[in-house]
C-alpha atoms as a PDB file:
ATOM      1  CA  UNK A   1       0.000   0.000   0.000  1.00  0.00           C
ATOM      2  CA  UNK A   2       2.529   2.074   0.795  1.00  0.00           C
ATOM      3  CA  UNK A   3       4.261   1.730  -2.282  1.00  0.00           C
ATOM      4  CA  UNK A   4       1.131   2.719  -4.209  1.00  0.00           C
ATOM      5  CA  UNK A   5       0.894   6.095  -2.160  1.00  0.00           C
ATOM      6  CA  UNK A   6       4.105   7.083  -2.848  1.00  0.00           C
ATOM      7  CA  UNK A   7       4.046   6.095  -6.995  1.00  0.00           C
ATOM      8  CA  UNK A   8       0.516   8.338  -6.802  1.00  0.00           C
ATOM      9  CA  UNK A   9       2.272  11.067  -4.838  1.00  0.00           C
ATOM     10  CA  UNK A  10       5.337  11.269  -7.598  1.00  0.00           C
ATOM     11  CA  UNK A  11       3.031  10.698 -10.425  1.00  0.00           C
ATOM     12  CA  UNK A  12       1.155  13.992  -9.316  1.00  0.00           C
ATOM     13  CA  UNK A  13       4.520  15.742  -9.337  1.00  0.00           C
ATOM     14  CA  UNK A  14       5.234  14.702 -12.473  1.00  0.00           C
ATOM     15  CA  UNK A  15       1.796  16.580 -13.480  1.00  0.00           C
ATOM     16  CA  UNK A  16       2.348  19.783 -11.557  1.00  0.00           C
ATOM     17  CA  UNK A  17       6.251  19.978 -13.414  1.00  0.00           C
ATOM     18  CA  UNK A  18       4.720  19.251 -16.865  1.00  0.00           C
ATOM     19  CA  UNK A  19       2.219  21.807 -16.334  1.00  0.00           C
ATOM     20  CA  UNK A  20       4.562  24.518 -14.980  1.00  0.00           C
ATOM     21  CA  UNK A  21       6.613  23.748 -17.810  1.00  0.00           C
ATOM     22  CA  UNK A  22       4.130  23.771 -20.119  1.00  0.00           C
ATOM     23  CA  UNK A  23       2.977  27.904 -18.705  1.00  0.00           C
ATOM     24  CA  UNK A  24       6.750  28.790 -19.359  1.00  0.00           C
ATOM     25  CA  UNK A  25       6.681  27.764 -22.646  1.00  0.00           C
ATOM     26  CA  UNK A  26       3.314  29.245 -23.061  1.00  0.00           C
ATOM     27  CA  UNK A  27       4.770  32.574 -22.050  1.00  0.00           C
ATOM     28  CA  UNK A  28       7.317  32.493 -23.207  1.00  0.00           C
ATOM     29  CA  UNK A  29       5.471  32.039 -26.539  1.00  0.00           C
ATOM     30  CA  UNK A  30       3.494  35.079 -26.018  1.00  0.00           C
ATOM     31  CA  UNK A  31       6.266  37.569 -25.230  1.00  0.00           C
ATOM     32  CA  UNK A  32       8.090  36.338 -28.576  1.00  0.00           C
ATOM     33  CA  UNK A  33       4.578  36.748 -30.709  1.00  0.00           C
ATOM     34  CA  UNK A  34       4.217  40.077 -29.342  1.00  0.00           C
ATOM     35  CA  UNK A  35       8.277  41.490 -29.845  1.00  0.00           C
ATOM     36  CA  UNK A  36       7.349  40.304 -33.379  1.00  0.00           C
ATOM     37  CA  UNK A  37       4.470  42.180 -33.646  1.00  0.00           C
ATOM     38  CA  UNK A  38       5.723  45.231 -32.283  1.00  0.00           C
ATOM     39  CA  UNK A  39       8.642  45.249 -34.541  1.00  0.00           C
ATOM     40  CA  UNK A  40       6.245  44.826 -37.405  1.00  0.00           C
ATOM     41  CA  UNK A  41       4.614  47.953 -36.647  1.00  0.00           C
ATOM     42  CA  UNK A  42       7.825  50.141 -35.880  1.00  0.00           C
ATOM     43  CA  UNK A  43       9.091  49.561 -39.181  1.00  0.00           C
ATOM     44  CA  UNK A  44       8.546  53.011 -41.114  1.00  0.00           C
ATOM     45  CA  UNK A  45       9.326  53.582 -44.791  1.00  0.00           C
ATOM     46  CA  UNK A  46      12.011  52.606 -46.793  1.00  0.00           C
ATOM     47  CA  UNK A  47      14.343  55.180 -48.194  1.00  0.00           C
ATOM     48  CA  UNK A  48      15.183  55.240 -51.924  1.00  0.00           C
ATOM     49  CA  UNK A  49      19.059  54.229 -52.677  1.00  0.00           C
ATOM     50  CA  UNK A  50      19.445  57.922 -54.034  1.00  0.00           C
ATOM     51  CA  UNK A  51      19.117  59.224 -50.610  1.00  0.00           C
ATOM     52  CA  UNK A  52      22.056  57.408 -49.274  1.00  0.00           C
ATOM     53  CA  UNK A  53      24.545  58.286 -51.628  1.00  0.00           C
ATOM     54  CA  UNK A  54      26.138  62.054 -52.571  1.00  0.00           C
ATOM     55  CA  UNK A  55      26.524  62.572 -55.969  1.00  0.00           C
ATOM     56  CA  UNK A  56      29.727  62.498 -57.711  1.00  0.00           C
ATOM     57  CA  UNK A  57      31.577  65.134 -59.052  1.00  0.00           C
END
């Protein structure tokens, strides 16, 4: 019996640590998605080639 308890009581550990795992991965998701979206929106307009360079003489 004893035996038993103590597989059940690991077993439920087991759980709990896949679960809180499974959050940080979760979040972990979610902060990437959104640094992805935000840098999607920062992005402004492209300047033309001609703006970077000075004519030449």
């Amino acid at each position: 019996m004893f035996e038993y308890e103590l597989h059940k009581t690991q077993a439920a550990d087991l759980i709990r640590e896949a679960e809180a795992q499974r959050l940080v991965a979760e979040a972990r998701k979610a902060r990437r998605a959104a640094r992805r979206s935000r840098k999607l929106e920062s992005q402004g307009p492209v300047s033309s080639l001609r703006a970077r360079f000075v004519r030449a003489a």
